[in-house]
C-alpha atoms as a PDB file:
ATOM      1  CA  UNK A   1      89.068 -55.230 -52.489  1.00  0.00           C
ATOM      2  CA  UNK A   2      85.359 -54.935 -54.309  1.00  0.00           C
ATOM      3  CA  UNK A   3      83.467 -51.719 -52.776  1.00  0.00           C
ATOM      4  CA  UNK A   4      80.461 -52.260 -50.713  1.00  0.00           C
ATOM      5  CA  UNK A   5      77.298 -51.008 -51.315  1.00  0.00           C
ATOM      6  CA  UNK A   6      74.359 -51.679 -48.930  1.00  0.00           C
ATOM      7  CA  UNK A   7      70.576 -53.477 -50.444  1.00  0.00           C
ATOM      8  CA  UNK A   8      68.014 -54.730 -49.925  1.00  0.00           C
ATOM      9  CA  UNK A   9      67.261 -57.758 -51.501  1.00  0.00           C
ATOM     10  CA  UNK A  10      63.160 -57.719 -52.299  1.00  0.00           C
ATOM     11  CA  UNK A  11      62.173 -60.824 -54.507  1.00  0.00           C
ATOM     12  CA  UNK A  12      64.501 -60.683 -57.762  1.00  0.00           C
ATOM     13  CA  UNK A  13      65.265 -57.252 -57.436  1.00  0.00           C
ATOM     14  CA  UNK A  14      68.392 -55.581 -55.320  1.00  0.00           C
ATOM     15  CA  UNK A  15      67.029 -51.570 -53.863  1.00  0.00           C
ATOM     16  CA  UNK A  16      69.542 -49.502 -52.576  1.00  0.00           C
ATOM     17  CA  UNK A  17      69.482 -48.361 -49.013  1.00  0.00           C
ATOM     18  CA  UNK A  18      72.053 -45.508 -49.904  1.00  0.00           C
ATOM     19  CA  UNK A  19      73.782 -43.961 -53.161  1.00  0.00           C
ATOM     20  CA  UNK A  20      73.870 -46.741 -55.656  1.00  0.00           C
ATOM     21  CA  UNK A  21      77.390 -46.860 -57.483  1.00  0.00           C
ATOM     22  CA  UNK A  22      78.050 -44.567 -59.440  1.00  0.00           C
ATOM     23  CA  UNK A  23      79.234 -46.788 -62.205  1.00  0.00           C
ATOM     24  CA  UNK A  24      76.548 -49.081 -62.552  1.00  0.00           C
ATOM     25  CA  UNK A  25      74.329 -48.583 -65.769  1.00  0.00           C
ATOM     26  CA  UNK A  26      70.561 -49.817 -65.568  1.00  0.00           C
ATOM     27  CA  UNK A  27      70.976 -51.454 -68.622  1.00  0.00           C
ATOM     28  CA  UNK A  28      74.126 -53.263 -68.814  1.00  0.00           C
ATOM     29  CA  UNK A  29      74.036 -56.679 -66.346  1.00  0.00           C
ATOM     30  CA  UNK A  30      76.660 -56.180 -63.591  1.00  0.00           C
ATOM     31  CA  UNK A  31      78.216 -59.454 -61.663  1.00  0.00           C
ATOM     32  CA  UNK A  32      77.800 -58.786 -57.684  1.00  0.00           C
ATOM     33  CA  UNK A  33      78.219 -60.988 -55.072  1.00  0.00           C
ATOM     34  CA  UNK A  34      75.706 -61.351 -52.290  1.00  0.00           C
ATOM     35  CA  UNK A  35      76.234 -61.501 -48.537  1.00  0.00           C
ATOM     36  CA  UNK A  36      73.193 -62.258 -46.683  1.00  0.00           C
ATOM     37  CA  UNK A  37      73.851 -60.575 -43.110  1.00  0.00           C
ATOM     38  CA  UNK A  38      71.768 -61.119 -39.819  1.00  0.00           C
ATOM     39  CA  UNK A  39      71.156 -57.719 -39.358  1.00  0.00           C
ATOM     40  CA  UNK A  40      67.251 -57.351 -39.752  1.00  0.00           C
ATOM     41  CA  UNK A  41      66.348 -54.734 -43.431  1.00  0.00           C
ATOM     42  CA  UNK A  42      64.801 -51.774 -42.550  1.00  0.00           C
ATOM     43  CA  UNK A  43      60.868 -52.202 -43.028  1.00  0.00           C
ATOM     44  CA  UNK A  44      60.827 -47.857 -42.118  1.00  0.00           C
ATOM     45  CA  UNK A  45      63.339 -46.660 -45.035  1.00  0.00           C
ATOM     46  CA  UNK A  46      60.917 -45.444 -47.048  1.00  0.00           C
ATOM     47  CA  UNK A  47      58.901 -44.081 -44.337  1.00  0.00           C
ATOM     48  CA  UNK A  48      62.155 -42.105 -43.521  1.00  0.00           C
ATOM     49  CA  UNK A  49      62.398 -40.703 -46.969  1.00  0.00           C
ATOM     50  CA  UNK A  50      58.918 -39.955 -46.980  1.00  0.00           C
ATOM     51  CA  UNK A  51      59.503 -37.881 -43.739  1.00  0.00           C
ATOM     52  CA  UNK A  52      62.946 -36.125 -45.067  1.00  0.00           C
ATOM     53  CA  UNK A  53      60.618 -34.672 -48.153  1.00  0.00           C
ATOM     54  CA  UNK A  54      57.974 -33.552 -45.853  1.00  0.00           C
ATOM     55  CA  UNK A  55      60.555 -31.455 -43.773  1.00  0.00           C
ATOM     56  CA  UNK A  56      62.241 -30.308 -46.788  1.00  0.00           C
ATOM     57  CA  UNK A  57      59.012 -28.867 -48.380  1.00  0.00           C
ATOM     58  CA  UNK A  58      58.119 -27.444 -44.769  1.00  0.00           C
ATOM     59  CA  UNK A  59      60.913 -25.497 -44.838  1.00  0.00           C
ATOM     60  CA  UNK A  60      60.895 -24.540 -48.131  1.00  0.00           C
ATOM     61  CA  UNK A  61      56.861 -23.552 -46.927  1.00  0.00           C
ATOM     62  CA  UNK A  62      58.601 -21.300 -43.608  1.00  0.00           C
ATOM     63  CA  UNK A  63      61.197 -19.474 -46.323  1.00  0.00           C
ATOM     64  CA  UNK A  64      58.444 -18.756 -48.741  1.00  0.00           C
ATOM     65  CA  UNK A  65      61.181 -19.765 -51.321  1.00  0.00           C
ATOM     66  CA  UNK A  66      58.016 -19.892 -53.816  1.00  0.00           C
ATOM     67  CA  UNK A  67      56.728 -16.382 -53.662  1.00  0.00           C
ATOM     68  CA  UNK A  68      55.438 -15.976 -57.108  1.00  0.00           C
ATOM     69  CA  UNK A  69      53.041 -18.715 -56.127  1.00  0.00           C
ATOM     70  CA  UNK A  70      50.035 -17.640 -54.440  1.00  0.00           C
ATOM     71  CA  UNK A  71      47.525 -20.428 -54.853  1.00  0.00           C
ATOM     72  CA  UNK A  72      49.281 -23.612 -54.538  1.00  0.00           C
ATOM     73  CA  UNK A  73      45.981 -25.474 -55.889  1.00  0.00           C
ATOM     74  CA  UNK A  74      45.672 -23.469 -58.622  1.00  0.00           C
ATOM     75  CA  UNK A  75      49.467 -23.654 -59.970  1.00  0.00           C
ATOM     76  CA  UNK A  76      49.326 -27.524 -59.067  1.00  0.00           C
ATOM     77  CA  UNK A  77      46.202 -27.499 -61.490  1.00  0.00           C
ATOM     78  CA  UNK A  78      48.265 -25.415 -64.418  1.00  0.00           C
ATOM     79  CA  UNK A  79      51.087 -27.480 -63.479  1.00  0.00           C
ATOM     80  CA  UNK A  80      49.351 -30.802 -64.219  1.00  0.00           C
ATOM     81  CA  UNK A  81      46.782 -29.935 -67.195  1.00  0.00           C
ATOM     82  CA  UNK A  82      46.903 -33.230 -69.565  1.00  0.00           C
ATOM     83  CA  UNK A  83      48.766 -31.961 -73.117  1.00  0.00           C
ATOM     84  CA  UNK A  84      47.833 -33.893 -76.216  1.00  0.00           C
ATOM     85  CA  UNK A  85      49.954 -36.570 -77.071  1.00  0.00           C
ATOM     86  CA  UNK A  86      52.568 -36.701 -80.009  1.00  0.00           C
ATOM     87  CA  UNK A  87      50.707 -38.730 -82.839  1.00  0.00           C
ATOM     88  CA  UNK A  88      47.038 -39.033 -81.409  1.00  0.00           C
ATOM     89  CA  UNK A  89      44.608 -36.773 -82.034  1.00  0.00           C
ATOM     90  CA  UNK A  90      42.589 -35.239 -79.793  1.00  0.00           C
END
């Protein structure tokens, strides 16, 4: 029996609601077969995700598990200063 993964089907494009496979290659086409269900997509999963980071980083925030980092902004700055590009000038 095939394994079941669960999508969401958005226009032409399939997005994952959990772990994709784990033997499916971006590149190479796959054959899947497609079993619309009545069960309503969830319009929130990315809101979810969005909240699971936020608690993460809180509690990474509560452990202090960044000490050397005493300004945020400033290290954010450093962190994100444009480089030059390979083969352009200035």
């Amino acid at each position: 029996m095939p394994n079941t993964y669960k999508a969401v089907l958005k226009g032409k494009h399939l997005e994952w609601l959990e772990d994709p496979p784990i033997n499916v290659d971006s590149d190479q086409p796959v054959t899947i077969y497609v079993t619309l269900l009545k069960e309503p997509a969830p319009l929130t999963q990315r809101a979810t995700q969005g909240q699971k980071m936020v608690d993460a980083l809180e509690k990474l925030a509560a452990l202090h598990a960044l000490p050397d980092i005493t300004d945020p902004e400033a290290w954010q700055l450093e962190a994100r200063q444009d480089r030059t590009l390979p083969g352009r000038d200035t």
